[in-house]
N, C-alpha and C. Protein backbone atom coordinates (compact mmCIF):
# COMPACT_ATOMS: atom_id res chain seq x y z
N UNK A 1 59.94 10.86 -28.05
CA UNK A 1 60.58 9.72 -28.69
C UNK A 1 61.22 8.85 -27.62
N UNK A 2 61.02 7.82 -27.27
CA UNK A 2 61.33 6.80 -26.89
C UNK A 2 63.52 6.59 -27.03
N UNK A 3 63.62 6.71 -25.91
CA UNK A 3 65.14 5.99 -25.74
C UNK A 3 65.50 4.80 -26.39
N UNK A 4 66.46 4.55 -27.20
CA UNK A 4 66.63 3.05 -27.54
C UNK A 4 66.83 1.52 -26.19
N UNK A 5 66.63 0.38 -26.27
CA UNK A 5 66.60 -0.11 -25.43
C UNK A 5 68.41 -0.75 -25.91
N UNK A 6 68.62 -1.00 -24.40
CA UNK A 6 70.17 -1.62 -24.87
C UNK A 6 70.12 -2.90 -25.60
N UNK A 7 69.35 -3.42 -25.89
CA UNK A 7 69.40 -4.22 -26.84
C UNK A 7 69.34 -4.52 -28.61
N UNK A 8 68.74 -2.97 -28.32
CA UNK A 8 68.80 -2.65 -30.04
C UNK A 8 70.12 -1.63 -30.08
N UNK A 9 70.52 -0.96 -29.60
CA UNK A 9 71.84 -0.69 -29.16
C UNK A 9 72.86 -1.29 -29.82
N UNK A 10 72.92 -2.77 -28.89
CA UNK A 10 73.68 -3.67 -29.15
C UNK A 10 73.74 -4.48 -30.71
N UNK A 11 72.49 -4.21 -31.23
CA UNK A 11 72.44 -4.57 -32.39
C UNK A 11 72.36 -4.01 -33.73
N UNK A 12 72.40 -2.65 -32.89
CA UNK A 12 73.06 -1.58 -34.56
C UNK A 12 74.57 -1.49 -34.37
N UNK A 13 74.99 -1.92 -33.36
CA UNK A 13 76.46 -1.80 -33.17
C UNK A 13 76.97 -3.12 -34.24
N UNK A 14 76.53 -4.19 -33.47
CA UNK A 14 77.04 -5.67 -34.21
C UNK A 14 76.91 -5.52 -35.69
N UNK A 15 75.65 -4.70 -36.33
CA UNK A 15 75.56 -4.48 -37.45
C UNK A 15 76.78 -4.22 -38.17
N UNK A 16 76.65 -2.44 -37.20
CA UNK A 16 78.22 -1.77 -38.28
C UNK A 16 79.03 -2.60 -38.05
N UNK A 17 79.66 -3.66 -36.95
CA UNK A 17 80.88 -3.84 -36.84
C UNK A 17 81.24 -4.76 -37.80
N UNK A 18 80.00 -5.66 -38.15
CA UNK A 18 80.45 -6.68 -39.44
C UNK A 18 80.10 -6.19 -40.76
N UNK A 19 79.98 -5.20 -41.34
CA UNK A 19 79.81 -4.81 -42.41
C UNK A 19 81.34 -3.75 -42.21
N UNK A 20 81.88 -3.45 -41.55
CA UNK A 20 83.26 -2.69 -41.32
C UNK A 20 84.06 -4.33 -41.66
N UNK A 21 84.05 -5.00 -41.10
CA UNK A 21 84.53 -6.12 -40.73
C UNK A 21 84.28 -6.54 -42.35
N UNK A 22 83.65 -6.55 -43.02
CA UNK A 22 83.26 -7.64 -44.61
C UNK A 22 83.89 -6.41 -45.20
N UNK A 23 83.85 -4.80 -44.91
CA UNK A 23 84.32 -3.91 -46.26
C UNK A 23 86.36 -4.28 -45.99
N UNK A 24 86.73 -4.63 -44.93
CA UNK A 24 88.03 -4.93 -44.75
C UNK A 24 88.50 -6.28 -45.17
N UNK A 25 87.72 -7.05 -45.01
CA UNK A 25 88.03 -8.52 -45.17
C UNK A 25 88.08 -8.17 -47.29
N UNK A 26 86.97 -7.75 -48.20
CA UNK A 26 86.76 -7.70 -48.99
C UNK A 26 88.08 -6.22 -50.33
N UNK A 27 88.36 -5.75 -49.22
CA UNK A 27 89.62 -4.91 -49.81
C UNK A 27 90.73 -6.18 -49.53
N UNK A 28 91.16 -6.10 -48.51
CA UNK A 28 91.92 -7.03 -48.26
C UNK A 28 92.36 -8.29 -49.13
N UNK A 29 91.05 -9.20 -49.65
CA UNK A 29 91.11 -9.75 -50.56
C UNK A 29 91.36 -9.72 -52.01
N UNK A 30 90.73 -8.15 -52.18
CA UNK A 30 91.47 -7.79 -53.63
C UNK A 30 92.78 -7.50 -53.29
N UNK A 31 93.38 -7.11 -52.65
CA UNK A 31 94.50 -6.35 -52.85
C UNK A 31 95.58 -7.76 -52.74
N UNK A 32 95.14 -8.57 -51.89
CA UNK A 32 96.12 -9.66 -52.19
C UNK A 32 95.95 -10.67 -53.65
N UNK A 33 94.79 -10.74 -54.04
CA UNK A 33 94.53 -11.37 -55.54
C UNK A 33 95.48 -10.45 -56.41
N UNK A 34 95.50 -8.97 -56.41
CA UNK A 34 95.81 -8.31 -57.20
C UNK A 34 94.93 -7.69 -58.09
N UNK A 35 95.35 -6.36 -58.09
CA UNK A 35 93.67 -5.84 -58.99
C UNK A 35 93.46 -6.17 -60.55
N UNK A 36 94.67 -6.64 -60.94
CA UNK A 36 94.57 -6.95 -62.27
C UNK A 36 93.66 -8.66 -62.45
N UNK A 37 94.00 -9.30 -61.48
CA UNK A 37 92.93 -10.23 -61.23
C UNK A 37 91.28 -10.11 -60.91
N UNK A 38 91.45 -9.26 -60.43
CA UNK A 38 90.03 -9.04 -60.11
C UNK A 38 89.17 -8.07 -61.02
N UNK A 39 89.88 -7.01 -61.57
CA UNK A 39 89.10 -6.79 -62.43
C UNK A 39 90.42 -6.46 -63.78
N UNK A 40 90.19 -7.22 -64.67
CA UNK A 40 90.93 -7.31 -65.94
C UNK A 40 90.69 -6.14 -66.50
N UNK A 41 91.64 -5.51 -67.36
CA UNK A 41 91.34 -4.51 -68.37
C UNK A 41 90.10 -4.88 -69.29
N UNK A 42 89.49 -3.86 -69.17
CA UNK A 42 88.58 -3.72 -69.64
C UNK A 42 86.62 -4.53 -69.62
N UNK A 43 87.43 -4.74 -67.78
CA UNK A 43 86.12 -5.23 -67.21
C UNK A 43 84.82 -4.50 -67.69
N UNK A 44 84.97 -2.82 -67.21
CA UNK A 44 83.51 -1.55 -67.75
C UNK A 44 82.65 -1.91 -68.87
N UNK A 45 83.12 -2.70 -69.71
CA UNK A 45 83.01 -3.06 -70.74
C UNK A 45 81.59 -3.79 -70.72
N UNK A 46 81.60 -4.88 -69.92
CA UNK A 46 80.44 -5.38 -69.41
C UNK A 46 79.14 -5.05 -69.70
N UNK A 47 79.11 -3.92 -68.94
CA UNK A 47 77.56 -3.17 -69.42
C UNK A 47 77.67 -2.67 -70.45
C-alpha cells in the first residue's frame, strides 16, 4: 500500500478541521438562539 502523499494529508486534515469547525459554530448557534427556539415543543411531531 502506497504511503499517503503530503498533500492528501493536508487535505483530510482541512477536511476534519472544518467540519469540527461547522459542528462548533452550529452548537454554538443553537445554544445562543436558545433551544426552545430552535426546536419548539413538539417539533418530533413532524414526521
Amino acid at each position: 500500500m502506497a504511503k499517503p502523499t503530503i498533500a492528501e494529508e493536508l487535505r483530510k486534515r482541512q477536511i476534519a478541521g472544518l467540519l469540527i469547525l461547522l459542528a462548533i459554530l452550529v452548537t454554538a448557534s443553537i445554544f445562543h438562539a436558545g433551544l426552545a427556539q430552535v426546536f419548539p415543543q413538539g417539533w418530533w411531531h413532524v414526521w
